[in-house]
PDB file of N, CA and C in Angstrom:
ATOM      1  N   UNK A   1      18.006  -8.705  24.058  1.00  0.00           N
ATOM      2  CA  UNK A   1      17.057  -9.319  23.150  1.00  0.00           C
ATOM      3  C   UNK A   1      15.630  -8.823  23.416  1.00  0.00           C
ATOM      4  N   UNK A   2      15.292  -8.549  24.431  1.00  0.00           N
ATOM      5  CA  UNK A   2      13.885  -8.563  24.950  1.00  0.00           C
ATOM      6  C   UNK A   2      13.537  -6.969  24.598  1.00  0.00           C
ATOM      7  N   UNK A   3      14.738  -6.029  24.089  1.00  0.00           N
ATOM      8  CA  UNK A   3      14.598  -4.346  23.712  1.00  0.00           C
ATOM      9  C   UNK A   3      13.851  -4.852  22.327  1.00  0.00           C
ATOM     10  N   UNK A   4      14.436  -5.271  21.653  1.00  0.00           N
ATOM     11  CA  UNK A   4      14.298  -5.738  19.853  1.00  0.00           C
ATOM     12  C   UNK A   4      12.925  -6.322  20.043  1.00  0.00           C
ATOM     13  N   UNK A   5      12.356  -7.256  21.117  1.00  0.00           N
ATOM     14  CA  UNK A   5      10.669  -7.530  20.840  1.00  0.00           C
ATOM     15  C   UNK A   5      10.218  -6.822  21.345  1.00  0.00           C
ATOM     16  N   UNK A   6      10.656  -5.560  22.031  1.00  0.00           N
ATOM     17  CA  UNK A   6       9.046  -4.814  22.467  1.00  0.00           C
ATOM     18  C   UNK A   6       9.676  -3.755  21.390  1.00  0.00           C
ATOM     19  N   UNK A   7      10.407  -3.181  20.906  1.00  0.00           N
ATOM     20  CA  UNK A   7      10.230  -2.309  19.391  1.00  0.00           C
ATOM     21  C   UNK A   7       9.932  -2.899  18.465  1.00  0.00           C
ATOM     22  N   UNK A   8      10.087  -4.600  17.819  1.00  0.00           N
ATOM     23  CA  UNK A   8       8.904  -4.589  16.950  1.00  0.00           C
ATOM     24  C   UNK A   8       7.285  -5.045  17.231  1.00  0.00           C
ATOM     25  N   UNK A   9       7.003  -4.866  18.542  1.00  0.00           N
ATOM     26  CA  UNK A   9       5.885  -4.849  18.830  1.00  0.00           C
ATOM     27  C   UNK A   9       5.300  -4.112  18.849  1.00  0.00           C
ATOM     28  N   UNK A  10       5.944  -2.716  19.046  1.00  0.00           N
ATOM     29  CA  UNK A  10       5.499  -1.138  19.170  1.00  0.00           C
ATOM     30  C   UNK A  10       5.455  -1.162  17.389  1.00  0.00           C
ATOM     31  N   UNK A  11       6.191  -1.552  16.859  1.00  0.00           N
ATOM     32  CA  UNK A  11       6.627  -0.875  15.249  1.00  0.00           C
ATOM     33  C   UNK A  11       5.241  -1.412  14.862  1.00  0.00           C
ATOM     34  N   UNK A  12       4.746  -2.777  15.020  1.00  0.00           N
ATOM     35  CA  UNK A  12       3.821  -3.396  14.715  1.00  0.00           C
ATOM     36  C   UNK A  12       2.520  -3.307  14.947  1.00  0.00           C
ATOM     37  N   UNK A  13       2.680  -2.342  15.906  1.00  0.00           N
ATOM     38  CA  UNK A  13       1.210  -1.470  16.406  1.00  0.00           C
ATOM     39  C   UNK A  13       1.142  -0.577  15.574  1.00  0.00           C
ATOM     40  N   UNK A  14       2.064   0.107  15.046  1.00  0.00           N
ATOM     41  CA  UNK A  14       2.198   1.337  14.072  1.00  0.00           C
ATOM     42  C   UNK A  14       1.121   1.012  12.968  1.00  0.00           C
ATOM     43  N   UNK A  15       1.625  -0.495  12.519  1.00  0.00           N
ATOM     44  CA  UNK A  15       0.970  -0.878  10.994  1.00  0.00           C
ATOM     45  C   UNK A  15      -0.487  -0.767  11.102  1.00  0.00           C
ATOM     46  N   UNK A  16      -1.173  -0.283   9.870  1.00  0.00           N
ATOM     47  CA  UNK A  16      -2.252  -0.352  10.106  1.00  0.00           C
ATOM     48  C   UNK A  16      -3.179  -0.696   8.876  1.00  0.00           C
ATOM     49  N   UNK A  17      -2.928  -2.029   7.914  1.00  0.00           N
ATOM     50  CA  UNK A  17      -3.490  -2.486   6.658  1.00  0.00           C
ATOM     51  C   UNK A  17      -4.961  -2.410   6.591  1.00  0.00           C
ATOM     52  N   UNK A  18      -5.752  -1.775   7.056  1.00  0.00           N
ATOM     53  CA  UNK A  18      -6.864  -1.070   7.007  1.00  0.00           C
ATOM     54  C   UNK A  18      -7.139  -0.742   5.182  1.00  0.00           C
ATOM     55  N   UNK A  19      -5.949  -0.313   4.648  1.00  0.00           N
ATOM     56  CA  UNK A  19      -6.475  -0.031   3.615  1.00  0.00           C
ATOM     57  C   UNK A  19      -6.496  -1.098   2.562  1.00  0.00           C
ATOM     58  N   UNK A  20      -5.996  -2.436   2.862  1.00  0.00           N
ATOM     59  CA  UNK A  20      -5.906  -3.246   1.679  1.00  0.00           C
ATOM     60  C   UNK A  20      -7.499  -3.307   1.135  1.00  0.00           C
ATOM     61  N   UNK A  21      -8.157  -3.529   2.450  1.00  0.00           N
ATOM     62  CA  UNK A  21      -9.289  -3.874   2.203  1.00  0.00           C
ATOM     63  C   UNK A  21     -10.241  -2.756   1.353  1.00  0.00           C
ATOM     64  N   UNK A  22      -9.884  -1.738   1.882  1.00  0.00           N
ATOM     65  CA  UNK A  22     -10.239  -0.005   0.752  1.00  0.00           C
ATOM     66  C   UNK A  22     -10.035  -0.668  -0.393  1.00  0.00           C
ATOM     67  N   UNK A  23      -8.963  -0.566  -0.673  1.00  0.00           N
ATOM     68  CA  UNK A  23      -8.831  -0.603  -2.458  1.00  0.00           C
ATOM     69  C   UNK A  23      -9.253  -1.760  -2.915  1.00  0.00           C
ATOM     70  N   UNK A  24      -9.081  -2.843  -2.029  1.00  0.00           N
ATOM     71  CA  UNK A  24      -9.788  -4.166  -2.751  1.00  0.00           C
ATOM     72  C   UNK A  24     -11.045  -3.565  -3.143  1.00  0.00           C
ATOM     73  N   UNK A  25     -12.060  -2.952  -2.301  1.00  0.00           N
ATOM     74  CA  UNK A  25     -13.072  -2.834  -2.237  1.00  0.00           C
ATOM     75  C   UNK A  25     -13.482  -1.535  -4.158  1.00  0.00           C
ATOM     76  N   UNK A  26     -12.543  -0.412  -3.790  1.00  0.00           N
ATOM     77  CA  UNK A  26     -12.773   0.119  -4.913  1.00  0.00           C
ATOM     78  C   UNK A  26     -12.307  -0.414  -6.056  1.00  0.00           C
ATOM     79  N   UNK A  27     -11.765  -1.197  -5.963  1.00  0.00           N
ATOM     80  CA  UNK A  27     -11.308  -2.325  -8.084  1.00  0.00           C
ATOM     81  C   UNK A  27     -12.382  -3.042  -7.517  1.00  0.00           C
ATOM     82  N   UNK A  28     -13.104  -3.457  -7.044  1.00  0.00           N
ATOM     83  CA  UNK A  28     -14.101  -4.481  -6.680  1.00  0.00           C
ATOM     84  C   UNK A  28     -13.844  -6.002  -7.023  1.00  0.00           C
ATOM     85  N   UNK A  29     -12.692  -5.669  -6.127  1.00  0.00           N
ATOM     86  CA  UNK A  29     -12.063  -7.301  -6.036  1.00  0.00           C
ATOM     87  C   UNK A  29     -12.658  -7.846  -4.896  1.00  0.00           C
ATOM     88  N   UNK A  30     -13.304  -9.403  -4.956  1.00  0.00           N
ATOM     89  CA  UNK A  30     -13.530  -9.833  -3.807  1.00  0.00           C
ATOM     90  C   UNK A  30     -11.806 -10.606  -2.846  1.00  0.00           C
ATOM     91  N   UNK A  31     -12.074 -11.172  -1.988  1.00  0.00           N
ATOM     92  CA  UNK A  31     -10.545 -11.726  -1.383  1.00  0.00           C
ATOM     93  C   UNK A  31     -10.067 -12.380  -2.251  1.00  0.00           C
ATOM     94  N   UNK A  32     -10.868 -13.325  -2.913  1.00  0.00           N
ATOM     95  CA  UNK A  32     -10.246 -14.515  -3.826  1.00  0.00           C
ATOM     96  C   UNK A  32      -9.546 -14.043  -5.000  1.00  0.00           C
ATOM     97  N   UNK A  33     -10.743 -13.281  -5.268  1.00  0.00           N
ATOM     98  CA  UNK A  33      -9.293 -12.555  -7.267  1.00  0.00           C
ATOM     99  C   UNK A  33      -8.491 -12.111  -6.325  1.00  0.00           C
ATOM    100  N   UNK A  34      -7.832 -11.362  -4.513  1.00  0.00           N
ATOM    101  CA  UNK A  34      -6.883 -10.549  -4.429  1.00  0.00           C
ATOM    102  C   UNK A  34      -6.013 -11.865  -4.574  1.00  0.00           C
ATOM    103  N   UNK A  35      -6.109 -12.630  -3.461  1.00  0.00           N
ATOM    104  CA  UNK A  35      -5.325 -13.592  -3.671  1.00  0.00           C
ATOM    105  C   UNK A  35      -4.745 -14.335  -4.498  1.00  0.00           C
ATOM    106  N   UNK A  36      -5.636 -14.498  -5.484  1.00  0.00           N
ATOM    107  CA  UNK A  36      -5.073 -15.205  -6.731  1.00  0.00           C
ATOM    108  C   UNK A  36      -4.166 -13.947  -7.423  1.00  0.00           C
ATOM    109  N   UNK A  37      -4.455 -13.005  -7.118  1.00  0.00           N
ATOM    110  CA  UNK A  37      -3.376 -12.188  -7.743  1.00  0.00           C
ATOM    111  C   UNK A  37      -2.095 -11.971  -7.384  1.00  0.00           C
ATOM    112  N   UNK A  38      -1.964 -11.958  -6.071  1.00  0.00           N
ATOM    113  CA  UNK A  38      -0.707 -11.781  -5.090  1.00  0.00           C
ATOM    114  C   UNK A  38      -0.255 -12.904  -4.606  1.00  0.00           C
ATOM    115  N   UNK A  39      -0.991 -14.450  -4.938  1.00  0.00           N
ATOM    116  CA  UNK A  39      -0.210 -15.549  -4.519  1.00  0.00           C
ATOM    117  C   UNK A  39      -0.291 -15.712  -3.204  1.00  0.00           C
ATOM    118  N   UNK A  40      -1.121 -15.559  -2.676  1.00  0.00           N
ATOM    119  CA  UNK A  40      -1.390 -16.034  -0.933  1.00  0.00           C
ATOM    120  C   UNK A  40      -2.796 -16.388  -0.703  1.00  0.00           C
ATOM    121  N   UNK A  41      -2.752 -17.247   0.286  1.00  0.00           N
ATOM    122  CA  UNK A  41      -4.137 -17.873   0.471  1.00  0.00           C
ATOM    123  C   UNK A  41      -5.455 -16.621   1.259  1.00  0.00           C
ATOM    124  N   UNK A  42      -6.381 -16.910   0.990  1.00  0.00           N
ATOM    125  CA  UNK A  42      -7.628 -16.355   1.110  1.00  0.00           C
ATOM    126  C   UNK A  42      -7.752 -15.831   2.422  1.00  0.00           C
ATOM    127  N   UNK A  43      -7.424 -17.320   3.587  1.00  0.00           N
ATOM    128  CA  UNK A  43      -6.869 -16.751   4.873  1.00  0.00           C
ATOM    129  C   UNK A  43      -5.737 -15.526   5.333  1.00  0.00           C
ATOM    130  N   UNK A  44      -4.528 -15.775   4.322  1.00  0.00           N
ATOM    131  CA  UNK A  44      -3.820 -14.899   4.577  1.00  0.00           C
ATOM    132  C   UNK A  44      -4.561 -12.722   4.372  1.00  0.00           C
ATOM    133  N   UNK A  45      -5.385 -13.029   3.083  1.00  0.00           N
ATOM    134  CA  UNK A  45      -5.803 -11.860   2.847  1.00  0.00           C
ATOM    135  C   UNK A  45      -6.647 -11.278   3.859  1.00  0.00           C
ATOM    136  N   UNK A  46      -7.265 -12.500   4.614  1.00  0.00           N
ATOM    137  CA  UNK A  46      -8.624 -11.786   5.637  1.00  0.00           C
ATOM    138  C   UNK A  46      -7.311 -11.319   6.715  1.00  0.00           C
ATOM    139  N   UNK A  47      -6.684 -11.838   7.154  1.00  0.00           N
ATOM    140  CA  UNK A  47      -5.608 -11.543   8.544  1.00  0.00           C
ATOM    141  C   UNK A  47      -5.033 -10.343   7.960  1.00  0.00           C
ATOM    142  N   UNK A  48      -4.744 -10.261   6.509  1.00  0.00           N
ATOM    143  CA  UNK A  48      -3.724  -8.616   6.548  1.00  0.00           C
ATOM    144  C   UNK A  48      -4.630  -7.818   6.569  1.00  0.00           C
ATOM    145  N   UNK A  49      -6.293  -8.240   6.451  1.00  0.00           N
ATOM    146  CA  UNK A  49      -7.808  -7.058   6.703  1.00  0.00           C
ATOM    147  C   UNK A  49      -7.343  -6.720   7.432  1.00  0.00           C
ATOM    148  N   UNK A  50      -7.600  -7.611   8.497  1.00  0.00           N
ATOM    149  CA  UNK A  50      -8.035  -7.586  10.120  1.00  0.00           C
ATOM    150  C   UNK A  50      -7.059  -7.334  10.410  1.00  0.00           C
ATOM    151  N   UNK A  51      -5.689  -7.073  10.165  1.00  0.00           N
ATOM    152  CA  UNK A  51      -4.453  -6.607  11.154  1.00  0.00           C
ATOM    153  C   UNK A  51      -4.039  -7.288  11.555  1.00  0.00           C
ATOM    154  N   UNK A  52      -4.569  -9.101  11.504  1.00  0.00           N
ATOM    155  CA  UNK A  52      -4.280 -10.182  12.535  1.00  0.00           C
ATOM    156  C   UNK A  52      -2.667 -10.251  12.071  1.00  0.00           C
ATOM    157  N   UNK A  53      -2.161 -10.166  10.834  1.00  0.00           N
ATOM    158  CA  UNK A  53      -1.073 -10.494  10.319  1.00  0.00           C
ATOM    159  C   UNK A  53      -0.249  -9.789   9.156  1.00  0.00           C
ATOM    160  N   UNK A  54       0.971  -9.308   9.359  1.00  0.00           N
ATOM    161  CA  UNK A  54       1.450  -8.588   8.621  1.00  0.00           C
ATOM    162  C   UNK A  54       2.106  -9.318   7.572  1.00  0.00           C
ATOM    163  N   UNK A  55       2.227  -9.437   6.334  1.00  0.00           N
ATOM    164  CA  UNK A  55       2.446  -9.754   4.931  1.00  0.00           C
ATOM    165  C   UNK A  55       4.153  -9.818   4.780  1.00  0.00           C
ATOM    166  N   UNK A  56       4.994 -10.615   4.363  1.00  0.00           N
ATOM    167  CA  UNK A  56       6.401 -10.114   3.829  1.00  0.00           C
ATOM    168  C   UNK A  56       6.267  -9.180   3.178  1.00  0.00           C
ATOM    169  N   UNK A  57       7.897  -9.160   3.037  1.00  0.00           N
ATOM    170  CA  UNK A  57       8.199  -8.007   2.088  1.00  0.00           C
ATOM    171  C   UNK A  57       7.739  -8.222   0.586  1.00  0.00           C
ATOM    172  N   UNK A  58       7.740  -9.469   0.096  1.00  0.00           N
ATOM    173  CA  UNK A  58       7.497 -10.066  -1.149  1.00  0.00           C
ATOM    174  C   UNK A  58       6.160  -9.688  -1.388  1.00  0.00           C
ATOM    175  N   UNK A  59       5.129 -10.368  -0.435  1.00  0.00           N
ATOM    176  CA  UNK A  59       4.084 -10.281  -0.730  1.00  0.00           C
ATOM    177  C   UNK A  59       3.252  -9.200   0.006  1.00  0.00           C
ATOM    178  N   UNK A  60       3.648  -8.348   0.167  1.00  0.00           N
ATOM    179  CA  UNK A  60       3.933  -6.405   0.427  1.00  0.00           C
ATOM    180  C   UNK A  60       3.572  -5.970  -1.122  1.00  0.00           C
ATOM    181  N   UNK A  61       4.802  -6.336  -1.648  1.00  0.00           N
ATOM    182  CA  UNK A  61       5.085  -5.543  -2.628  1.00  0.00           C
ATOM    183  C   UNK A  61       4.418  -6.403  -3.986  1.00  0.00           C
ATOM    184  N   UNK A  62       3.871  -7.299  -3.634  1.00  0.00           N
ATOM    185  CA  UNK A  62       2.820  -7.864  -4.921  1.00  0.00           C
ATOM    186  C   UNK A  62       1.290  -7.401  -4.395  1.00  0.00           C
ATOM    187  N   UNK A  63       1.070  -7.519  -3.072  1.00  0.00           N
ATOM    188  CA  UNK A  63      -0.450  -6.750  -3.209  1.00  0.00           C
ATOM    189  C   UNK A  63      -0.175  -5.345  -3.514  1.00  0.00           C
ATOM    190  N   UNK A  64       0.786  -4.504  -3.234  1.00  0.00           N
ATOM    191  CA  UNK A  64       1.181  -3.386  -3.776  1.00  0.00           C
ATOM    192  C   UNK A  64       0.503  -2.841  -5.496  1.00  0.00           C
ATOM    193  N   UNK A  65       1.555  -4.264  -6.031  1.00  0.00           N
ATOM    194  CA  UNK A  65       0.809  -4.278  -7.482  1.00  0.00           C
ATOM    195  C   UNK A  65      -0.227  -4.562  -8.203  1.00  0.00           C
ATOM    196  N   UNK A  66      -0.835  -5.067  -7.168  1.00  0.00           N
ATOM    197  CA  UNK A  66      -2.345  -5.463  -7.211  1.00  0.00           C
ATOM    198  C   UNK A  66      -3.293  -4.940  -6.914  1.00  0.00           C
ATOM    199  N   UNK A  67      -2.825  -3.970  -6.086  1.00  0.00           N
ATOM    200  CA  UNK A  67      -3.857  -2.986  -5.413  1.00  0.00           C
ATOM    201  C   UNK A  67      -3.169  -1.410  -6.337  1.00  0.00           C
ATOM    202  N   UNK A  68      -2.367  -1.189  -7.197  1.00  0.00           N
ATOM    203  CA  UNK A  68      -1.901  -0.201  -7.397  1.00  0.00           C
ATOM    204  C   UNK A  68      -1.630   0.562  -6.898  1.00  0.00           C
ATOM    205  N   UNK A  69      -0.623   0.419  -5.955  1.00  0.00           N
ATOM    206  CA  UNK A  69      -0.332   1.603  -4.774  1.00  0.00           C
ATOM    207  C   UNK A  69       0.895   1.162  -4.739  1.00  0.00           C
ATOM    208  N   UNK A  70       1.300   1.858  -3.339  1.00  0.00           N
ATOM    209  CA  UNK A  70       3.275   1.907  -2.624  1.00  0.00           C
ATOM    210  C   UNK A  70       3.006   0.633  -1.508  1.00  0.00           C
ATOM    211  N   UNK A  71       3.921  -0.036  -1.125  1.00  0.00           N
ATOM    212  CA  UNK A  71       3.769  -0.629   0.153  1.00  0.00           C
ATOM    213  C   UNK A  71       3.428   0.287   1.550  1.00  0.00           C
ATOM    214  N   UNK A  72       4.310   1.598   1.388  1.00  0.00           N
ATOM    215  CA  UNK A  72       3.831   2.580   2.215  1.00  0.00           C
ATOM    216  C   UNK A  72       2.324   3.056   2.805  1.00  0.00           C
ATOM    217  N   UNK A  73       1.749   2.904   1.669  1.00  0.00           N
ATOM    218  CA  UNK A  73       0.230   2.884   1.365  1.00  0.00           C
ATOM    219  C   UNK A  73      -0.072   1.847   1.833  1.00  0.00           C
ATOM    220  N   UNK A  74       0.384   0.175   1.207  1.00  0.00           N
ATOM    221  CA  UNK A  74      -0.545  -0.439   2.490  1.00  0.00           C
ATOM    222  C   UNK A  74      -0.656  -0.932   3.649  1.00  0.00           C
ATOM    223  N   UNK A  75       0.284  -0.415   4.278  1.00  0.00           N
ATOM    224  CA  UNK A  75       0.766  -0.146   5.606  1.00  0.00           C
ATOM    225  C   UNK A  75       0.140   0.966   6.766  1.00  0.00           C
ATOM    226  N   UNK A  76      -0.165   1.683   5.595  1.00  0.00           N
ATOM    227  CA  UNK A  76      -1.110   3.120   6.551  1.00  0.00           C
ATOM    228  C   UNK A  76       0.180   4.218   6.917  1.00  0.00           C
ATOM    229  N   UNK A  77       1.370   4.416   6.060  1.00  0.00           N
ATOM    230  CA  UNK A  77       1.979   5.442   6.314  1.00  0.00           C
ATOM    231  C   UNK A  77       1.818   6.999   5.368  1.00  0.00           C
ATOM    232  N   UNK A  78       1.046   6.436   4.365  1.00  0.00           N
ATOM    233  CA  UNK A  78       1.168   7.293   3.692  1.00  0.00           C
ATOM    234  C   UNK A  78      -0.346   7.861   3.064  1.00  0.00           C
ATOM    235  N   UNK A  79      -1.286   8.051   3.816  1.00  0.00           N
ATOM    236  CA  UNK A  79      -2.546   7.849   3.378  1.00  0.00           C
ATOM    237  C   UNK A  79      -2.576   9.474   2.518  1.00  0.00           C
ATOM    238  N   UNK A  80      -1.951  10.265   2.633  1.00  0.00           N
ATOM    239  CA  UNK A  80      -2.768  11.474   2.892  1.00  0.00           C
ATOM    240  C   UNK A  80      -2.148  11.241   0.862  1.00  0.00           C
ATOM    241  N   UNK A  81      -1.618  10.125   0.034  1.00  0.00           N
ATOM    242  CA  UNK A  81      -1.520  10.232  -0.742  1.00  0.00           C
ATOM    243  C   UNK A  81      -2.609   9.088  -1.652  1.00  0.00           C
ATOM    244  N   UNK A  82      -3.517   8.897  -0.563  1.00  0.00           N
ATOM    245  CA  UNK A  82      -4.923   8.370  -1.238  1.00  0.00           C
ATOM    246  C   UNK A  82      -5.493   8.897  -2.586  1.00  0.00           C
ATOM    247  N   UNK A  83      -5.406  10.428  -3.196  1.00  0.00           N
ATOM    248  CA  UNK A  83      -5.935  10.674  -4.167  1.00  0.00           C
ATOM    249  C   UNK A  83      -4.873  10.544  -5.311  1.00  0.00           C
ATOM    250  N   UNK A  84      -3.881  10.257  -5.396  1.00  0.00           N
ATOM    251  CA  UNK A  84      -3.031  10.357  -6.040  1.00  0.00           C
ATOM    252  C   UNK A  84      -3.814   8.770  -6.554  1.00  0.00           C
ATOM    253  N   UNK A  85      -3.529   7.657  -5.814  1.00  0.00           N
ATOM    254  CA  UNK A  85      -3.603   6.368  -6.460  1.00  0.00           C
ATOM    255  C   UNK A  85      -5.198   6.087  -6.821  1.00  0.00           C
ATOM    256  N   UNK A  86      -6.076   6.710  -6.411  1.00  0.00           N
ATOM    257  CA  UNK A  86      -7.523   6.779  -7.256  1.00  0.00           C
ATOM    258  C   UNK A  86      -7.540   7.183  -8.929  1.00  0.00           C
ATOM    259  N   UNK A  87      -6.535   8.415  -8.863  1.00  0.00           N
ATOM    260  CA  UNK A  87      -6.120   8.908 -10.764  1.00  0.00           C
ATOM    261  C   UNK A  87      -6.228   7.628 -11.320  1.00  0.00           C
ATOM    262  N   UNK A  88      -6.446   7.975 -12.974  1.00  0.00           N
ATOM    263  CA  UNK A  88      -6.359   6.495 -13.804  1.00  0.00           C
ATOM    264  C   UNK A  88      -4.379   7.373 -14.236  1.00  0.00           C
ATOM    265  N   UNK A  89      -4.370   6.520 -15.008  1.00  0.00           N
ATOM    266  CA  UNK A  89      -2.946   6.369 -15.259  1.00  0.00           C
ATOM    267  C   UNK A  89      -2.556   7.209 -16.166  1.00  0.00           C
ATOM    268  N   UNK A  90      -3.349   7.845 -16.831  1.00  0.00           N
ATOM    269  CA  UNK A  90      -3.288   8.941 -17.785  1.00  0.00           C
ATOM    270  C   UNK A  90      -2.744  10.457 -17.089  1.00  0.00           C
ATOM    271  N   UNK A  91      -3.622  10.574 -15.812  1.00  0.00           N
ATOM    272  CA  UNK A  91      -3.673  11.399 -14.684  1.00  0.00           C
ATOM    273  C   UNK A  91      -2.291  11.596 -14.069  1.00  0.00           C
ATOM    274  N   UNK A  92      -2.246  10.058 -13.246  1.00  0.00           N
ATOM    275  CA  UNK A  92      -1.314   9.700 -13.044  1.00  0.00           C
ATOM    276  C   UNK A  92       0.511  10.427 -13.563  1.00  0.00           C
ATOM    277  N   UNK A  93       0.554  10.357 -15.295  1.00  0.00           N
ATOM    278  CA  UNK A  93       1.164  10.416 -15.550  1.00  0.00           C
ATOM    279  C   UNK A  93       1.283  12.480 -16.160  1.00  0.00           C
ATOM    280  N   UNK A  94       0.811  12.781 -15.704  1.00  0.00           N
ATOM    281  CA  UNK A  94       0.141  14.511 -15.730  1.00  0.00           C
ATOM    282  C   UNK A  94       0.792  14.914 -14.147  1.00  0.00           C
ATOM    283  N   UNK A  95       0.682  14.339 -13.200  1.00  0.00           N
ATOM    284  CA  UNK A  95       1.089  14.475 -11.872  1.00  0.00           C
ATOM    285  C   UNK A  95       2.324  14.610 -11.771  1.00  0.00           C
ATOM    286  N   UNK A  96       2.772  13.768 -12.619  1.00  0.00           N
ATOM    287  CA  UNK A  96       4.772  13.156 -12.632  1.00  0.00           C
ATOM    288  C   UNK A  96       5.276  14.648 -13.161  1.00  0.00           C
ATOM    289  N   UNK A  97       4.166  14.678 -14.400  1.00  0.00           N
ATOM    290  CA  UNK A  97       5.005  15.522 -15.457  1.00  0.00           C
ATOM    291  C   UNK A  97       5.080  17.147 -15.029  1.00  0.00           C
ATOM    292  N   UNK A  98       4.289  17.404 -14.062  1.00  0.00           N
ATOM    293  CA  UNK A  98       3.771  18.842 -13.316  1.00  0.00           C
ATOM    294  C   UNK A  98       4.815  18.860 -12.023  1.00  0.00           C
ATOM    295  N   UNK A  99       5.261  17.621 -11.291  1.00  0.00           N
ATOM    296  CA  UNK A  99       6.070  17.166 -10.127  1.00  0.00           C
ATOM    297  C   UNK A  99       8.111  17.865 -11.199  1.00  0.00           C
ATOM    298  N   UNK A 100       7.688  17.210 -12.045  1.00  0.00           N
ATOM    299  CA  UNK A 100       9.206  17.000 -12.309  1.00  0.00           C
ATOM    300  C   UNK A 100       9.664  18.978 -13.250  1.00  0.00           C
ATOM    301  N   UNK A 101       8.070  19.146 -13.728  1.00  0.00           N
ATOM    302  CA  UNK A 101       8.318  20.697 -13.997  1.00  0.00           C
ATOM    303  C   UNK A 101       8.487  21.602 -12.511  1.00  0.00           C
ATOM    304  N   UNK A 102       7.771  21.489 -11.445  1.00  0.00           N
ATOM    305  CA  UNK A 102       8.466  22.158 -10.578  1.00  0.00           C
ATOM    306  C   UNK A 102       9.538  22.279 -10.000  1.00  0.00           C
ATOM    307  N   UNK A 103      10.551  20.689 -10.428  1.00  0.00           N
ATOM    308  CA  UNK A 103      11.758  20.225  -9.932  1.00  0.00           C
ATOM    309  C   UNK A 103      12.304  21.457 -10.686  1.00  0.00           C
ATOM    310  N   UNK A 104      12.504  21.454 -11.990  1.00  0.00           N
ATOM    311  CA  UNK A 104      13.309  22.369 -13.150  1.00  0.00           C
ATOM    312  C   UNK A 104      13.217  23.550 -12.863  1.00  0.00           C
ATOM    313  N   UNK A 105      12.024  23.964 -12.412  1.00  0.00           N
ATOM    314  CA  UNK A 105      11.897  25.265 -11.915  1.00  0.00           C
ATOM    315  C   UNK A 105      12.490  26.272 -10.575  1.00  0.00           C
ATOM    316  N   UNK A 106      12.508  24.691  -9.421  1.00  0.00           N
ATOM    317  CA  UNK A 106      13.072  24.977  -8.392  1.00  0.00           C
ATOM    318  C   UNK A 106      14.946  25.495  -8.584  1.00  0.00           C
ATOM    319  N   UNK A 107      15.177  24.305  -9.785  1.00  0.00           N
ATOM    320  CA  UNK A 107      16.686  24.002 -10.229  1.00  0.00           C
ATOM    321  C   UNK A 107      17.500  25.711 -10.800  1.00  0.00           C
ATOM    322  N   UNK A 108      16.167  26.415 -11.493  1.00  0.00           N
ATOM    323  CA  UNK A 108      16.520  27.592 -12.792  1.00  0.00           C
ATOM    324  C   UNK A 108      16.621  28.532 -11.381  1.00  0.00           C
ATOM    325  N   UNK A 109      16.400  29.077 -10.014  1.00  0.00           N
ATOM    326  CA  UNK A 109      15.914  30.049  -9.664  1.00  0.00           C
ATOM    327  C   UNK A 109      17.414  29.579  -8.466  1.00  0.00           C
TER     328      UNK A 109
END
């Protein structure tokens, strides 16, 4: 038992929600619209700032949608795909369509 709490203690050092507070900051949400958006209290949003506390899976994947990003993203695994989720959605959808032409291309050769 005591292997399983020091790997998710290590796993939990990994996390690093540093960025919720980024993107809150660029939609220029203060804590309260985040919260009211994702359904958790005001406290809960300052602790997933500060790292004090990591979020379920549920409410992972609703600041996810609130912040327009991956859960991956707000976790800190996936930063280096920061410019991708700045695009507006128009962009966004130019990215997919350029992603899925290189798929076809990879497929023809």
């Amino acid at each position: 038992m005591r292997n399983d709490v020091e790997k998710y203690n290590k796993t939990r050092e990994k996390i690093n929600m540093s960025n919720i507070k980024k993107l809150r900051k660029e939609l220029d949400y203060n804590q309260t619209k985040l919260q009211h958006k994702v359904g958790v209290s005001e406290s809960s949003i300052q602790a997933y700032e500060q790292n004090v506390k990591i979020p379920s899976l549920v409410n992972a994947y609703n600041l996810a949608d609130a912040l327009n990003c991956s859960i991956d993203f707000i976790v800190g695994r996936i930063n280096e795909l920061e410019n991708y989720y700045k695009l507006s959605k128009e962009n966004k959808t130019k990215v997919i369509q350029y992603i899925n032409k290189l798929h076809h291309e990879e497929k023809e050769k």
